[in-house]
N, C-alpha and C. Protein backbone atom coordinates (compact mmCIF):
# COMPACT_ATOMS: atom_id res chain seq x y z
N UNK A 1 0.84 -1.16 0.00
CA UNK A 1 0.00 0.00 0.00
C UNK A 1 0.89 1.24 0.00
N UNK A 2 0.91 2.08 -0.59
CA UNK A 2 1.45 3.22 -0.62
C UNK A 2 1.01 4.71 0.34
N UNK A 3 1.64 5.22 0.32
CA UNK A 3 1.18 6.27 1.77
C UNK A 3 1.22 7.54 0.96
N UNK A 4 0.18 8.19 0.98
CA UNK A 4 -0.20 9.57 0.28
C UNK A 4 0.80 10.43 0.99
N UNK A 5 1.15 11.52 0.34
CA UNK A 5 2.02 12.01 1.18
C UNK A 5 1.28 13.15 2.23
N UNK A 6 1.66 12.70 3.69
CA UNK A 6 0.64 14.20 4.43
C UNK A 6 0.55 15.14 4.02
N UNK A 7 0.19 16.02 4.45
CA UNK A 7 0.37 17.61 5.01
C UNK A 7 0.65 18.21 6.01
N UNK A 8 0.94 17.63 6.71
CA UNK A 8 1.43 18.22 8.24
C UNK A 8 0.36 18.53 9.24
N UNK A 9 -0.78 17.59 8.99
CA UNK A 9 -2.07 17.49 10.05
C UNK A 9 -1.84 16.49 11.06
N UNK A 10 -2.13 16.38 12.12
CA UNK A 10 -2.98 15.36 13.20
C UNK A 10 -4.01 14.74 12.71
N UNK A 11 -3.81 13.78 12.50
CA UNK A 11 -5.31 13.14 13.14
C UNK A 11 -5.45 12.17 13.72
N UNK A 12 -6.69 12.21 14.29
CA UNK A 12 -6.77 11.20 16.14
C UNK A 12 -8.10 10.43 15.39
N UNK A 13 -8.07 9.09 15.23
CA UNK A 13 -9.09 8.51 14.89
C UNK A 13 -9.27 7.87 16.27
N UNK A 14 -11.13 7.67 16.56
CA UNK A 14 -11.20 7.16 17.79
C UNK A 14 -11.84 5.89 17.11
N UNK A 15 -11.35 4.47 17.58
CA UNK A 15 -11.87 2.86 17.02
C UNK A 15 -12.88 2.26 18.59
N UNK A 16 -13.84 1.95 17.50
CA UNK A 16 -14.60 1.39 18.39
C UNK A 16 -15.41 0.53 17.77
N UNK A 17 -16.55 -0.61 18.83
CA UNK A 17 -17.03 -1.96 17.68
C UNK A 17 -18.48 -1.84 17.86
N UNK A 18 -19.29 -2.34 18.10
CA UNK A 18 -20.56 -2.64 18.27
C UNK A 18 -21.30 -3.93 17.82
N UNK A 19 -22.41 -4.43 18.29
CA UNK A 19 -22.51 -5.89 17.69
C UNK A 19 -21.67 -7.11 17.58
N UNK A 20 -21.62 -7.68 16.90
CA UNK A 20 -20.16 -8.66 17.12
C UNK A 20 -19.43 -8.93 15.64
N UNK A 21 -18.84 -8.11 15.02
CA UNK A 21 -18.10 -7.90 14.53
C UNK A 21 -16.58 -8.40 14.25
N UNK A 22 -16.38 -9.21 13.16
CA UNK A 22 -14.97 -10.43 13.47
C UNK A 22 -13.89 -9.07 12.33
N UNK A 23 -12.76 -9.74 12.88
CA UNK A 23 -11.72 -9.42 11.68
C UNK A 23 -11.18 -7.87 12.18
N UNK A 24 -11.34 -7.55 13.45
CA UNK A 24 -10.68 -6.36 13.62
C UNK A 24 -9.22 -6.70 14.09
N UNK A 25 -8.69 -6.03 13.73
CA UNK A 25 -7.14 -6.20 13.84
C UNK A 25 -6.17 -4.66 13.37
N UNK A 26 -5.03 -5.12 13.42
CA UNK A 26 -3.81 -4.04 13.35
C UNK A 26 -4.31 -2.97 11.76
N UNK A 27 -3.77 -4.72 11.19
CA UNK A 27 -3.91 -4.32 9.68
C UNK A 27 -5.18 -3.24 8.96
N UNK A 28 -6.54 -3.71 9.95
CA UNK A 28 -7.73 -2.90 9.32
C UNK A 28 -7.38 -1.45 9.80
N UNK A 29 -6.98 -1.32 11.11
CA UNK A 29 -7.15 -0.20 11.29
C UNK A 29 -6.34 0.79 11.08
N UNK A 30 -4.58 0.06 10.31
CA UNK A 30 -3.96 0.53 9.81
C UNK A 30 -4.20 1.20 8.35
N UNK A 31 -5.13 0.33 7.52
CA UNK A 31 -5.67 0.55 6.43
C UNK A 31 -6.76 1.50 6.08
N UNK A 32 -7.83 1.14 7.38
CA UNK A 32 -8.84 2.54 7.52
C UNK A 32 -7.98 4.31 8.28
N UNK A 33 -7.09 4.13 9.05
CA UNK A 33 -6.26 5.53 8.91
C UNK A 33 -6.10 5.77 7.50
N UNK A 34 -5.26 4.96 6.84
CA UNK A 34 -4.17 6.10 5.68
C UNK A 34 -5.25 5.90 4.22
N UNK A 35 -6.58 5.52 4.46
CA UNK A 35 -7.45 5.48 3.64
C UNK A 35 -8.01 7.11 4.06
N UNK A 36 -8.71 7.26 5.71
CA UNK A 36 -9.10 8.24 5.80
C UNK A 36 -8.17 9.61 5.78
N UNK A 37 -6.42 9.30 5.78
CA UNK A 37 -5.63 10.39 5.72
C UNK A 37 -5.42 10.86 4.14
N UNK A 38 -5.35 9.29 3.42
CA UNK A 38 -4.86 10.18 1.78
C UNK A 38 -6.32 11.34 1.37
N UNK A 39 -7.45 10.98 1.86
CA UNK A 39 -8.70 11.73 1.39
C UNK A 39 -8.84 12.58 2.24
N UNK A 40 -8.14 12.83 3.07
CA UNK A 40 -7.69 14.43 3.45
C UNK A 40 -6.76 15.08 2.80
N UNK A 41 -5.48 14.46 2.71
CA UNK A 41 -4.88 14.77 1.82
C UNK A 41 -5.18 15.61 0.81
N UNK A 42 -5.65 14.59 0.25
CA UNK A 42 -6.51 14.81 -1.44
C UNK A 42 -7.19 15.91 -1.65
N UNK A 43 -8.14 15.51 -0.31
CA UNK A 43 -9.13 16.87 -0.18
C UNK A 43 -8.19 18.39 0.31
N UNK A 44 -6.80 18.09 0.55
CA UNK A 44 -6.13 19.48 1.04
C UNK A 44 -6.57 20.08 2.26
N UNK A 45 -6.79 18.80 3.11
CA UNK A 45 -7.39 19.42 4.48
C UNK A 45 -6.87 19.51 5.39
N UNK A 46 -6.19 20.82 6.00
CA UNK A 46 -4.81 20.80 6.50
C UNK A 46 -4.96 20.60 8.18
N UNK A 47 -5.92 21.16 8.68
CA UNK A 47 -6.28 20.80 10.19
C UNK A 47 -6.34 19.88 11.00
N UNK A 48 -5.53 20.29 11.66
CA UNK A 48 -5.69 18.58 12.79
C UNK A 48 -7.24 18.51 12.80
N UNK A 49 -7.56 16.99 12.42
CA UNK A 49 -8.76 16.49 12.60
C UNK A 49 -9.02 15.40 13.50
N UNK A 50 -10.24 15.04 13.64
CA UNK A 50 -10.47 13.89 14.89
C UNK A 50 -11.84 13.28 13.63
N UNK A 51 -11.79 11.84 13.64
CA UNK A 51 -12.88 10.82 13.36
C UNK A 51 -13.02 9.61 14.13
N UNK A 52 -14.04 9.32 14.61
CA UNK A 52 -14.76 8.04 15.18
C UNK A 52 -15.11 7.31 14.19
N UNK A 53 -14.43 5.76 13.96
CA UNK A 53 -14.85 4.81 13.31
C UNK A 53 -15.38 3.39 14.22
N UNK A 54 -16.57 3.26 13.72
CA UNK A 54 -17.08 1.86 14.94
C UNK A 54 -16.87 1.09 13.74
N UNK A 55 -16.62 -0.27 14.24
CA UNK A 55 -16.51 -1.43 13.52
C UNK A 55 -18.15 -2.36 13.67
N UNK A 56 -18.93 -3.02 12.88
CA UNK A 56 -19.68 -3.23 13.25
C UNK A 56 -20.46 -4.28 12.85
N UNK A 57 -21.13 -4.58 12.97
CA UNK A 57 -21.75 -6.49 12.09
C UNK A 57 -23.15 -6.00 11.59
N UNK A 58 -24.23 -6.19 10.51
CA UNK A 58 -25.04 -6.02 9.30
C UNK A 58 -25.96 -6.33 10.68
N UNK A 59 -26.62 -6.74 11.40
CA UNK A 59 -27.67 -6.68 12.57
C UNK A 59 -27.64 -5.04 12.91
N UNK A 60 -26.49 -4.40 13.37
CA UNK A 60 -26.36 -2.98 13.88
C UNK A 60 -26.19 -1.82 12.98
N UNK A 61 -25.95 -2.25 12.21
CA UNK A 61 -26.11 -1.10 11.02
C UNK A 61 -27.58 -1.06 10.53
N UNK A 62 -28.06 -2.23 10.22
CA UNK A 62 -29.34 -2.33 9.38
C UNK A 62 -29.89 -1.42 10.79
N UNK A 63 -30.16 -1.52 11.83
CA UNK A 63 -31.27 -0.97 12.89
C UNK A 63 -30.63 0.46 12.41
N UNK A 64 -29.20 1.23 12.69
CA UNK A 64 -29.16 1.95 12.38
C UNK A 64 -29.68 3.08 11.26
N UNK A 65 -29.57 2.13 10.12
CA UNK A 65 -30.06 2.86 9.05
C UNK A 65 -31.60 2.72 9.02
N UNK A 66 -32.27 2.01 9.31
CA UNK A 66 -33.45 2.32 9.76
C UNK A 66 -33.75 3.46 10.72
N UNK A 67 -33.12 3.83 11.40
CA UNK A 67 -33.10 4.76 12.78
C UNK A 67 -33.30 6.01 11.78
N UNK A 68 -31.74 6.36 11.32
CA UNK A 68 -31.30 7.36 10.78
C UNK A 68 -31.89 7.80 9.32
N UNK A 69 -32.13 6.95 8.18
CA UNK A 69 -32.58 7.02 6.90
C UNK A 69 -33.92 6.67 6.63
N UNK A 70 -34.53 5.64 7.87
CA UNK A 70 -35.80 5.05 7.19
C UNK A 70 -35.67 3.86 6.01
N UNK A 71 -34.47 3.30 6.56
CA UNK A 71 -34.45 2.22 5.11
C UNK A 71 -34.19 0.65 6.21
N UNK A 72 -34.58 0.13 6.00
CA UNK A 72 -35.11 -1.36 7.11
C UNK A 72 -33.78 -2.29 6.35
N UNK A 73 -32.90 -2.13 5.92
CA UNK A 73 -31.80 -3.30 5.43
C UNK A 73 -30.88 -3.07 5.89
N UNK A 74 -29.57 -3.81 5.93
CA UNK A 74 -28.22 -3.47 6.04
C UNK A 74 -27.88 -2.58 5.31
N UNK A 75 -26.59 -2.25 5.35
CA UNK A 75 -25.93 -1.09 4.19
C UNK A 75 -24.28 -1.43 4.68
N UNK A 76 -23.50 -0.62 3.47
CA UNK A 76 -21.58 -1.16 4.41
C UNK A 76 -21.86 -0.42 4.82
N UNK A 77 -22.25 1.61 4.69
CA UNK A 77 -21.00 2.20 5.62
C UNK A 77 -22.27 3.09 5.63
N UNK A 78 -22.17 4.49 7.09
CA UNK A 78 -23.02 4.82 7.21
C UNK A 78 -21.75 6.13 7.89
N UNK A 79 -22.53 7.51 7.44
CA UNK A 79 -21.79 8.34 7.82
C UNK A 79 -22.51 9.81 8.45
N UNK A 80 -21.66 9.67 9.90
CA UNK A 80 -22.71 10.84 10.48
C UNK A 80 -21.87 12.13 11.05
N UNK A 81 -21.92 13.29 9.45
CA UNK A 81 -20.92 14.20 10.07
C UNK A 81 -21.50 15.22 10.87
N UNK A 82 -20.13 15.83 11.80
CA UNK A 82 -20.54 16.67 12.73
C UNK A 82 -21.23 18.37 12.07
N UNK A 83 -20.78 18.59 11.01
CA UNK A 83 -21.24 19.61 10.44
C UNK A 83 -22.53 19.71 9.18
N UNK A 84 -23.25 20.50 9.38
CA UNK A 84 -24.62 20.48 8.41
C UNK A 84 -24.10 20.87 7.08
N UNK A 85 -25.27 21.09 6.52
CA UNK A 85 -25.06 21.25 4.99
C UNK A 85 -24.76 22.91 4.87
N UNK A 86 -24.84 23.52 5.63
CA UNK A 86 -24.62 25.06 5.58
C UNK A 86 -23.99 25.51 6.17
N UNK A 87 -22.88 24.78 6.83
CA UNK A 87 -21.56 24.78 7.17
C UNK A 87 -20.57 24.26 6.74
N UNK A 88 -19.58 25.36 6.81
CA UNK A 88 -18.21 25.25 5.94
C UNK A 88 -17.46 24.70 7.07
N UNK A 89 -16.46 23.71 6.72
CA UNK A 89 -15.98 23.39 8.12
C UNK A 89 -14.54 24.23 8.64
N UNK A 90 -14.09 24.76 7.48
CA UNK A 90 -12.95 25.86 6.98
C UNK A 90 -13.44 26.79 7.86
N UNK A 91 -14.85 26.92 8.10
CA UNK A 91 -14.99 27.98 9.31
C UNK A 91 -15.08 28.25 10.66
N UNK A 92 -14.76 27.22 11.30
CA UNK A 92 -14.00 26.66 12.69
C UNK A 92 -12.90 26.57 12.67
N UNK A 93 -12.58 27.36 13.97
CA UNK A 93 -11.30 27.79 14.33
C UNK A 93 -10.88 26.80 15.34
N UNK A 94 -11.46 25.92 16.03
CA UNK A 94 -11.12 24.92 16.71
C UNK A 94 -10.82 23.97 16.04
N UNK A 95 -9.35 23.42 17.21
CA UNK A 95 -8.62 22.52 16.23
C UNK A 95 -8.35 21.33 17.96
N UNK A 96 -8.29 20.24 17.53
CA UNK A 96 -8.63 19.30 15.83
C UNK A 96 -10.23 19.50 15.67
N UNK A 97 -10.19 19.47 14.64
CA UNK A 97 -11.94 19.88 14.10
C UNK A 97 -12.44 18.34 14.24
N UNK A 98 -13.72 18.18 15.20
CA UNK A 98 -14.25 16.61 14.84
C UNK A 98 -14.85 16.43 13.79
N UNK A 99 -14.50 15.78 12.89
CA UNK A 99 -15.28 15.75 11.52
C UNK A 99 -16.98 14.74 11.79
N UNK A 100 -16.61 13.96 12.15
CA UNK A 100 -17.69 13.01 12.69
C UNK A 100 -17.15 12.01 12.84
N UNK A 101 -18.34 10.61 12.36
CA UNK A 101 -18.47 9.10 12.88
C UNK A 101 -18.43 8.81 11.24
N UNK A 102 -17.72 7.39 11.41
CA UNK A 102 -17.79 6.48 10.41
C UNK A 102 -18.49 5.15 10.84
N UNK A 103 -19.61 4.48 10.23
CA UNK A 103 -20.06 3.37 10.69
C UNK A 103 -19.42 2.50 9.65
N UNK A 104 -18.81 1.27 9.93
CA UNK A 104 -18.66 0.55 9.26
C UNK A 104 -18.80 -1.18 9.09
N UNK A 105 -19.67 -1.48 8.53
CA UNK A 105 -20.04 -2.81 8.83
C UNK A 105 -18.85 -3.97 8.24
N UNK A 106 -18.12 -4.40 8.70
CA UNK A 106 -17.23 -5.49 7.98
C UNK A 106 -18.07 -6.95 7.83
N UNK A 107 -19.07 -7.14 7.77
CA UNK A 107 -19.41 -8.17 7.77
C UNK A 107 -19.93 -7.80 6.29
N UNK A 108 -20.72 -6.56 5.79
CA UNK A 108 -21.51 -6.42 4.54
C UNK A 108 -19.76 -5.97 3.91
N UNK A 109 -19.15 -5.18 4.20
CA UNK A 109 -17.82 -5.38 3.38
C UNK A 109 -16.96 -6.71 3.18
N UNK A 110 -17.13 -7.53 3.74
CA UNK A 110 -16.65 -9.10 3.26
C UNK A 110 -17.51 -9.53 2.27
N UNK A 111 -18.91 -9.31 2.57
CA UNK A 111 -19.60 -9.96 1.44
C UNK A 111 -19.20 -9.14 0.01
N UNK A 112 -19.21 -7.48 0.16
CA UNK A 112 -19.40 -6.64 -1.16
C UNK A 112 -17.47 -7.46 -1.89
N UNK A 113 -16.57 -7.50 -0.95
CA UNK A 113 -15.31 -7.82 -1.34
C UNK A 113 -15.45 -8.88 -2.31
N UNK A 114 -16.01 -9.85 -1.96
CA UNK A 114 -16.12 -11.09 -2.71
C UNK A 114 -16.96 -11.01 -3.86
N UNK A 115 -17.83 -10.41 -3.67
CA UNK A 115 -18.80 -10.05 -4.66
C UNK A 115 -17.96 -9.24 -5.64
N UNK A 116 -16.98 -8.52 -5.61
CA UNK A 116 -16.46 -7.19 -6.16
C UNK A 116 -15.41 -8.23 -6.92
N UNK A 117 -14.89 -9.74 -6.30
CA UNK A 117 -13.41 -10.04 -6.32
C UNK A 117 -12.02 -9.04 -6.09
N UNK A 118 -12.08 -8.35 -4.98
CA UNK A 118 -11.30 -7.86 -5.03
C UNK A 118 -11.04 -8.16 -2.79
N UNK A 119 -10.29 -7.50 -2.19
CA UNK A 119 -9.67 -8.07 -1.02
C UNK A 119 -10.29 -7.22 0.33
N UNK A 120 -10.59 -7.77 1.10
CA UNK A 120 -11.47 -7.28 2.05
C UNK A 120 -10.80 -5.62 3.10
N UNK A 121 -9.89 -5.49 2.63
CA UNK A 121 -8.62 -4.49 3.11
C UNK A 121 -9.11 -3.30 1.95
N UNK A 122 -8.89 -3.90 0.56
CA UNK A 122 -9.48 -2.80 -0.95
C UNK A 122 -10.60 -2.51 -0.21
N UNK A 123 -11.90 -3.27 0.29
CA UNK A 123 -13.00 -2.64 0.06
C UNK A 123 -13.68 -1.87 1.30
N UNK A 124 -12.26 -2.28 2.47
CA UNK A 124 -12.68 -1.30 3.29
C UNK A 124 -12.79 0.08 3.78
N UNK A 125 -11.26 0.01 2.89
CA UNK A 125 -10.67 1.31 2.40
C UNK A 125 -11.45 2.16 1.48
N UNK A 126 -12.26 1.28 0.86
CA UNK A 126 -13.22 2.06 0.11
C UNK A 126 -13.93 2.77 0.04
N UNK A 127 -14.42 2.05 1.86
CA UNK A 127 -15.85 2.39 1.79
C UNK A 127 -15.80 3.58 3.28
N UNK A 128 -14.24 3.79 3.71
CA UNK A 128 -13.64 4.51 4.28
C UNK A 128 -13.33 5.91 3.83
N UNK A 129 -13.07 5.93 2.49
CA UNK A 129 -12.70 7.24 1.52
C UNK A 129 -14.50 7.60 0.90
N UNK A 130 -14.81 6.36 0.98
CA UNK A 130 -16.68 7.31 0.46
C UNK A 130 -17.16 8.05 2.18
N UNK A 131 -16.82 7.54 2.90
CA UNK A 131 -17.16 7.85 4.36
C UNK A 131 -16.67 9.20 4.58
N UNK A 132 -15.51 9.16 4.42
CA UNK A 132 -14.56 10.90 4.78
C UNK A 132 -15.23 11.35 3.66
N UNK A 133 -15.47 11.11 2.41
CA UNK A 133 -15.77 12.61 1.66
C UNK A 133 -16.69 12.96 2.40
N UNK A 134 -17.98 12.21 2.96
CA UNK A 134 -19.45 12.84 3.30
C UNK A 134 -18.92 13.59 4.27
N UNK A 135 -17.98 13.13 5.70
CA UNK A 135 -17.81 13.58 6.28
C UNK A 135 -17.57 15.48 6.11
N UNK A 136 -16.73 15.44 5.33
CA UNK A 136 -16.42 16.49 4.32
C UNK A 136 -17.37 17.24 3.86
N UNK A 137 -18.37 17.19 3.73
CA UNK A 137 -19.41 18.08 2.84
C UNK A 137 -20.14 17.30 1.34
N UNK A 138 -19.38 16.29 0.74
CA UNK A 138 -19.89 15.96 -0.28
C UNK A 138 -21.46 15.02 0.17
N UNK A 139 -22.33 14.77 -1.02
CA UNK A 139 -22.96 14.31 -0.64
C UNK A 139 -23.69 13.85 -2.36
N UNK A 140 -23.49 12.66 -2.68
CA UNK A 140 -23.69 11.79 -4.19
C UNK A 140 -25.10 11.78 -4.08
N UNK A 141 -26.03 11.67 -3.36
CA UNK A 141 -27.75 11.85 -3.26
C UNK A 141 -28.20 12.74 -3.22
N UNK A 142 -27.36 14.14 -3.97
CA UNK A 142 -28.08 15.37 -3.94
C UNK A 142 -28.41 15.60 -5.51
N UNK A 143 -27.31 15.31 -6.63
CA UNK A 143 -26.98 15.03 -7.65
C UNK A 143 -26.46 14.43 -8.33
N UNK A 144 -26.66 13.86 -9.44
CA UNK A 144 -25.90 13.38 -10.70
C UNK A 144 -24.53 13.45 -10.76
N UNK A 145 -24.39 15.28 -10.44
CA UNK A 145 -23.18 15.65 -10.68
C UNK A 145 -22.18 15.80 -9.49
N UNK A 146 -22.66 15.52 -8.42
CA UNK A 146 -22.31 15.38 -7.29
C UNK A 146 -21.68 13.76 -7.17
N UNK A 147 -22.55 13.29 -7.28
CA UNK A 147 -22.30 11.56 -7.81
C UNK A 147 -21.00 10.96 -8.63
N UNK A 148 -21.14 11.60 -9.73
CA UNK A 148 -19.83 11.92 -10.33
C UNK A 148 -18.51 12.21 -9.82
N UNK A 149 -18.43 13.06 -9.39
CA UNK A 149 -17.64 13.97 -8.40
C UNK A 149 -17.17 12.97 -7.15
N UNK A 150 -18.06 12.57 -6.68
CA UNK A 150 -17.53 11.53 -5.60
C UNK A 150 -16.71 10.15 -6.28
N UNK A 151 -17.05 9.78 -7.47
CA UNK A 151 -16.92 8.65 -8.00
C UNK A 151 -15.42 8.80 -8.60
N UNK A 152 -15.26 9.94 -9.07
CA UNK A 152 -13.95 10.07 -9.54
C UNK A 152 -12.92 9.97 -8.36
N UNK A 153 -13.18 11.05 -7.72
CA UNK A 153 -12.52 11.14 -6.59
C UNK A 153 -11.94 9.93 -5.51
N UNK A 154 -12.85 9.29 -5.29
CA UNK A 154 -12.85 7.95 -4.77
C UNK A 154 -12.17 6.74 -5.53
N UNK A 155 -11.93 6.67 -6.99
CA UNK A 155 -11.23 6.00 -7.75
C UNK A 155 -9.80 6.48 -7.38
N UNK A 156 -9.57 7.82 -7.57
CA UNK A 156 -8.32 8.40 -7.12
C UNK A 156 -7.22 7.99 -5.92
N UNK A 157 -7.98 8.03 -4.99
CA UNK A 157 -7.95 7.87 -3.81
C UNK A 157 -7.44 6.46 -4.20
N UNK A 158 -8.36 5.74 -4.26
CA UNK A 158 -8.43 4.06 -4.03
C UNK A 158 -6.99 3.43 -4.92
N UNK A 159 -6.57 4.02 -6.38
CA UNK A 159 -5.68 3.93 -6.80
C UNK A 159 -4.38 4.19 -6.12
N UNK A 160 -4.28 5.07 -5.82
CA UNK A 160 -3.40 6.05 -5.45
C UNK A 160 -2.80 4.78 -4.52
N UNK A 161 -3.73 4.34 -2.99
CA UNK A 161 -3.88 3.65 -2.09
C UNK A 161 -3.15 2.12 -2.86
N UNK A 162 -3.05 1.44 -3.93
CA UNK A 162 -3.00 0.82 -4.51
C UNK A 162 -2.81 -0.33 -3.35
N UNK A 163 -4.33 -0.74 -3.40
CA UNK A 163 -4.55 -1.91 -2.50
C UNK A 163 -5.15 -3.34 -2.95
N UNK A 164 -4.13 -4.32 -3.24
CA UNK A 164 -5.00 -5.36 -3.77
C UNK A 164 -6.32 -5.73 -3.52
């Protein structure tokens, strides 16, 4: 895996699990950092930042996204940032800025991995860099062109990351 090059930020990721959730280890959470650092990077986001990632099993997400969206199924990743849509986060002066929470189900990312053929590390990272953009402000369910925009970006990233 290759390491984006910083910028000279902090960041404090806080790990945590929920449900019962297998396969947490060094490696994931080595992989979900420099997934969520190159897409800061990328994004040119120079502030010490702080993110919460729970690890989590397709029982606790699905209630979640029911909670939060109104949608009764599982989902991989679920993202709940600290700032609204009419906030710039460039406009906080407090540092490290909490960006938010990353939910992440590894149980629906083992399945999407296999499904994808590609390695359960690729698709966590994946679904880690779609997570930080929202965190970020983007948001692919507003538009087409928004959609786009995330899609490229996220290829970038994921390349860049060059993760079997």
């Amino acid at each position: 895996m290759k390491h984006y090059p910083q910028i000279g930020r902090k960041l404090k990721i806080y790990f945590a699990s929920e449900g019962e959730p297998s396969g947490i280890d060094y490696e994931l959470k080595i992989t979900v950092r420099r997934a969520i650092e190159a897409t800061l990077d990328f994004e040119c986001f120079e502030k010490d930042a702080e993110v919460s990632v729970t690890f989590c099993d397709n029982t606790y997400i699905k209630e979640l996204n029911r909670k939060h969206r109104n949608i009764d199924r599982a989902t991989d990743v679920l993202s709940f940032p600290i700032y609204g849509e009419d906030e710039e986060i460039s406009e906080f002066d407090v540092e490290p800025i909490p960006l938010g929470d990353v939910v992440l189900s590894l149980e629906r990312a083992r399945e999407q991995a296999e499904e994808l053929s590609h390695s359960f590390l690729r698709e966590a990272a994946f679904l880690c860099v779609h997570s930080t953009l929202h965190l970020l402000g983007y948001d692919h369910e507003l538009s087409e062109e928004e959609d786009e925009l995330m899609c490229r970006k996220q290829k970038k990233i994921i390349e860049y990351l060059d993760i079997e």
